[in-house]
C-alpha atoms as a PDB file:
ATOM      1  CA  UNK A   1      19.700   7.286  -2.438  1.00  0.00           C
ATOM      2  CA  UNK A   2      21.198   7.043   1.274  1.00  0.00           C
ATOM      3  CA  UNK A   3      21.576   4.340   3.147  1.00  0.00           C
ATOM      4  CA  UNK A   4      18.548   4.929   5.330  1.00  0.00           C
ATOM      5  CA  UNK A   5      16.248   4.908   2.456  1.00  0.00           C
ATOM      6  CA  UNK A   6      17.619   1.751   1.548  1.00  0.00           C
ATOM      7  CA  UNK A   7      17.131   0.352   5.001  1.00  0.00           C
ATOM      8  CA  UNK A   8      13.651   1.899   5.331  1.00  0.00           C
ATOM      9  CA  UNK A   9      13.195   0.078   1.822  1.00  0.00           C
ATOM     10  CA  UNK A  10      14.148  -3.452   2.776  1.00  0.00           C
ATOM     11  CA  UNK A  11      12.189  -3.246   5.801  1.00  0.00           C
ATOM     12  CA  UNK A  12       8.876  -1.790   4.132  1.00  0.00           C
ATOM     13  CA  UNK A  13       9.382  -5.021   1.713  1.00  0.00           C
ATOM     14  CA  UNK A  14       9.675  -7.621   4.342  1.00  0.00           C
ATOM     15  CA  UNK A  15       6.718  -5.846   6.304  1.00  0.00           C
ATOM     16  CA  UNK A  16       5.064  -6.154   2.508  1.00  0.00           C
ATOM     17  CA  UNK A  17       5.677  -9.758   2.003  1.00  0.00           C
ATOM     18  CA  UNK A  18       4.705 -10.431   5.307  1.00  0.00           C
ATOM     19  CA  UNK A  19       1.439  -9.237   5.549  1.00  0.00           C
ATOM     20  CA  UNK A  20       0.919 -10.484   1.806  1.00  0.00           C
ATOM     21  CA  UNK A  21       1.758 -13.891   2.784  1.00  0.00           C
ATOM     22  CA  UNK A  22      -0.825 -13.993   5.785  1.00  0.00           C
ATOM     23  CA  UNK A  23      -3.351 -12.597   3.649  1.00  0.00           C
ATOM     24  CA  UNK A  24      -3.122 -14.936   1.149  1.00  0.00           C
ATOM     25  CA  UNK A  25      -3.101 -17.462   3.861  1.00  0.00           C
ATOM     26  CA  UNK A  26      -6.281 -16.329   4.801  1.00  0.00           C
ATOM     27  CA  UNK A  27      -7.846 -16.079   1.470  1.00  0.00           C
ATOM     28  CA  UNK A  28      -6.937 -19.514   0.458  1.00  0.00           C
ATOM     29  CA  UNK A  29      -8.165 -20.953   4.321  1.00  0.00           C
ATOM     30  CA  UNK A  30     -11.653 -19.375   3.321  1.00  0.00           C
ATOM     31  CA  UNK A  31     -11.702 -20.650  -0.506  1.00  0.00           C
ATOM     32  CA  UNK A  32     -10.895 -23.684   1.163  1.00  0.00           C
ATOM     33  CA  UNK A  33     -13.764 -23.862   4.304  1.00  0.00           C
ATOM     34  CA  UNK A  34     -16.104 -22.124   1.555  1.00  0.00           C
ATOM     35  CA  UNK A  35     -15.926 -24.988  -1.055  1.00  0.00           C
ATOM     36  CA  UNK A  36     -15.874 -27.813   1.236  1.00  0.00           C
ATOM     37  CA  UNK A  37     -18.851 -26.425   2.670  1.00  0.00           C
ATOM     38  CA  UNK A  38     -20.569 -26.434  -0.722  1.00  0.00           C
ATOM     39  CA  UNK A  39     -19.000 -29.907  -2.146  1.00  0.00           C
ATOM     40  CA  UNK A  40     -19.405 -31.824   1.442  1.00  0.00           C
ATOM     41  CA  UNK A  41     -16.342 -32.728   2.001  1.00  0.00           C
ATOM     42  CA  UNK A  42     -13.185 -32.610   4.614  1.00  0.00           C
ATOM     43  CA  UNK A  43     -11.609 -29.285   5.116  1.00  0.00           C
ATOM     44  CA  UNK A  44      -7.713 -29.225   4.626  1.00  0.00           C
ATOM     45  CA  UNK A  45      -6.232 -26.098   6.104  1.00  0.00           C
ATOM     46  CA  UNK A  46      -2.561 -27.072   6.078  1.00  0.00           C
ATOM     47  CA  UNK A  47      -1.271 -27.398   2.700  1.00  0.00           C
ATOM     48  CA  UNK A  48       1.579 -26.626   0.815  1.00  0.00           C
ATOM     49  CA  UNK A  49       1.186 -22.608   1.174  1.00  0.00           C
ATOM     50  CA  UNK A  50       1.087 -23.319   5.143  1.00  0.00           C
ATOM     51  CA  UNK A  51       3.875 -25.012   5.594  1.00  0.00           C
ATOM     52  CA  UNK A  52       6.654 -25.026   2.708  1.00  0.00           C
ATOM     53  CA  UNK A  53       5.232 -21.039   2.391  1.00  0.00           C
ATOM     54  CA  UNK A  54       5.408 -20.067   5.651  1.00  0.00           C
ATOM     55  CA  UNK A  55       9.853 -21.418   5.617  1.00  0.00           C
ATOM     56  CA  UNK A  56      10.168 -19.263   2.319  1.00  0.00           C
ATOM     57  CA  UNK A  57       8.329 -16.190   3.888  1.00  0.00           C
ATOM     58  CA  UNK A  58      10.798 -16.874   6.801  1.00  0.00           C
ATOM     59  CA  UNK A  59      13.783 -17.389   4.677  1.00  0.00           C
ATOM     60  CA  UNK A  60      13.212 -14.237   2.710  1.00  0.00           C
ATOM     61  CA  UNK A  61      13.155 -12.117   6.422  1.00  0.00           C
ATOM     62  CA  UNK A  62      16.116 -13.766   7.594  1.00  0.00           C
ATOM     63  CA  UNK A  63      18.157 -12.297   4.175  1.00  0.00           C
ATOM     64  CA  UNK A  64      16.169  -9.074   4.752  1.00  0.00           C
ATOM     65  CA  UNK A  65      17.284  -9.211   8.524  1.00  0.00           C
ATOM     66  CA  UNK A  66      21.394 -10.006   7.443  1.00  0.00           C
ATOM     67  CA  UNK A  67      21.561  -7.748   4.963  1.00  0.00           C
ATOM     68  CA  UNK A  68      19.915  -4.741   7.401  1.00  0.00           C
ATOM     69  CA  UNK A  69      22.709  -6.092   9.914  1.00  0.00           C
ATOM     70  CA  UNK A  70      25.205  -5.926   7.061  1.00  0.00           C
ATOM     71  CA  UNK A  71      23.826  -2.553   5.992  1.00  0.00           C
ATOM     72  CA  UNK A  72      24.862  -1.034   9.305  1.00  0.00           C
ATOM     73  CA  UNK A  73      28.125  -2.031   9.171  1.00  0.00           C
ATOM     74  CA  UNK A  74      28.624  -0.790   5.936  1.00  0.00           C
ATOM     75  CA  UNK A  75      30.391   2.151   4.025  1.00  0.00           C
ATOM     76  CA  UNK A  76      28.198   3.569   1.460  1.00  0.00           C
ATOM     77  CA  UNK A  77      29.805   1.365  -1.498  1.00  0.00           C
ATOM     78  CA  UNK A  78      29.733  -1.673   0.518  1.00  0.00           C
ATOM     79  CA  UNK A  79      25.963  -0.909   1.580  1.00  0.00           C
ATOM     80  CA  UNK A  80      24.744  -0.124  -1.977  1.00  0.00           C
ATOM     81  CA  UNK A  81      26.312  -3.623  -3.408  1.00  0.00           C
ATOM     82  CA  UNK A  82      24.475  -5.539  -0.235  1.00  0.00           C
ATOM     83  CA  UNK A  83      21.155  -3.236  -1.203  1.00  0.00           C
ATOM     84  CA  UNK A  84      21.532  -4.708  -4.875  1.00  0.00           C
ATOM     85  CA  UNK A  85      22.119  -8.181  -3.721  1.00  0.00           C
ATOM     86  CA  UNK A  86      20.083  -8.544  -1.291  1.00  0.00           C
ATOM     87  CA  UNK A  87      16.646  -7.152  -4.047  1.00  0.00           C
ATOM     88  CA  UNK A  88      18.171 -10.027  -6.067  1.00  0.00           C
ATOM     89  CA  UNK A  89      17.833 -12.574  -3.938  1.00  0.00           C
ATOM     90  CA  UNK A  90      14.689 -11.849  -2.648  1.00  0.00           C
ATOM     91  CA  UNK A  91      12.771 -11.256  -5.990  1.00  0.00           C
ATOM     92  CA  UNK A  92      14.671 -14.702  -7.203  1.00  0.00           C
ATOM     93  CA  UNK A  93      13.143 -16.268  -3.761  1.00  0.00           C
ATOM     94  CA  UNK A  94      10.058 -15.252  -4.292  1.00  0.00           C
ATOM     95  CA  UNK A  95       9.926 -16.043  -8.087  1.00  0.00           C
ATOM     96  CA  UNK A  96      11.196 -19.826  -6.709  1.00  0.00           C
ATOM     97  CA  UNK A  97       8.633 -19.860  -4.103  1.00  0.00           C
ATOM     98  CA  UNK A  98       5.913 -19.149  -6.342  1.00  0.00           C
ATOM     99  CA  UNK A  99       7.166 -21.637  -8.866  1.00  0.00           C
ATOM    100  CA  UNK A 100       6.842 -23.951  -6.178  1.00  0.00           C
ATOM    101  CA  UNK A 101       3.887 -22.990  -5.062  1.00  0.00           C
ATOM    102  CA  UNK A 102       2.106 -23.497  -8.443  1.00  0.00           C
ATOM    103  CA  UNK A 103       3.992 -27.139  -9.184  1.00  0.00           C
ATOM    104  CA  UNK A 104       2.454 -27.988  -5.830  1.00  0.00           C
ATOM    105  CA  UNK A 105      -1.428 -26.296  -6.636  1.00  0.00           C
ATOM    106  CA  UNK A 106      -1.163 -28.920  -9.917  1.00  0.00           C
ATOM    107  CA  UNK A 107       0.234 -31.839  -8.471  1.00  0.00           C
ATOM    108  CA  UNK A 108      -2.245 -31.824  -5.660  1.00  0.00           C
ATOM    109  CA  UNK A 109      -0.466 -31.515  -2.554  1.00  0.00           C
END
């Protein structure tokens, strides 16, 4: 692999996990309108996923966006290692964020 395909990479996975995030934004916006509508009651459309969600999402692009930055300053060693690291932290990040996201969905919040 070069180190345009790993650029190309990081940036088609923060372009992923961006447009996944909004999505599921939506979807949970309209599961929540949809069964307050049915059950009478108040609509809630910031929640956990809004806000807590929405600093994760932007904590994952800022690695993405450092380790791009790094990327270009790298040799090819240097850039593979950041590459590695930088798929570690964000799968990590996004298994935390989901953890998260869960203990909030059962607590309530």
């Amino acid at each position: 692999m070069n180190i345009e395909a790993w650029k190309k990479s990081l940036e088609s996975m923060k372009s992923s996990l961006l447009l996944n995030f909004r999505a599921r934004s939506l979807i949970l916006q309209e599961t929540a309108l949809d069964q307050a509508r049915n059950e009478g009651k108040d609509v809630q459309f910031v929640g956990w996923h809004e806000n807590e969600g929405r600093r994760r999402i932007q904590d994952i692009k800022e690695i993405i966006d450092d380790a791009l930055a790094q990327i270009d300053e790298s040799d090819y060693k240097s850039a593979a290692r950041v590459y590695h690291d930088t798929l570690q932290d964000v799968a990590r990040l996004t298994r935390w964020t989901k953890l998260l996201e869960e203990t909030a969905k059962h607590s309530g919040s």
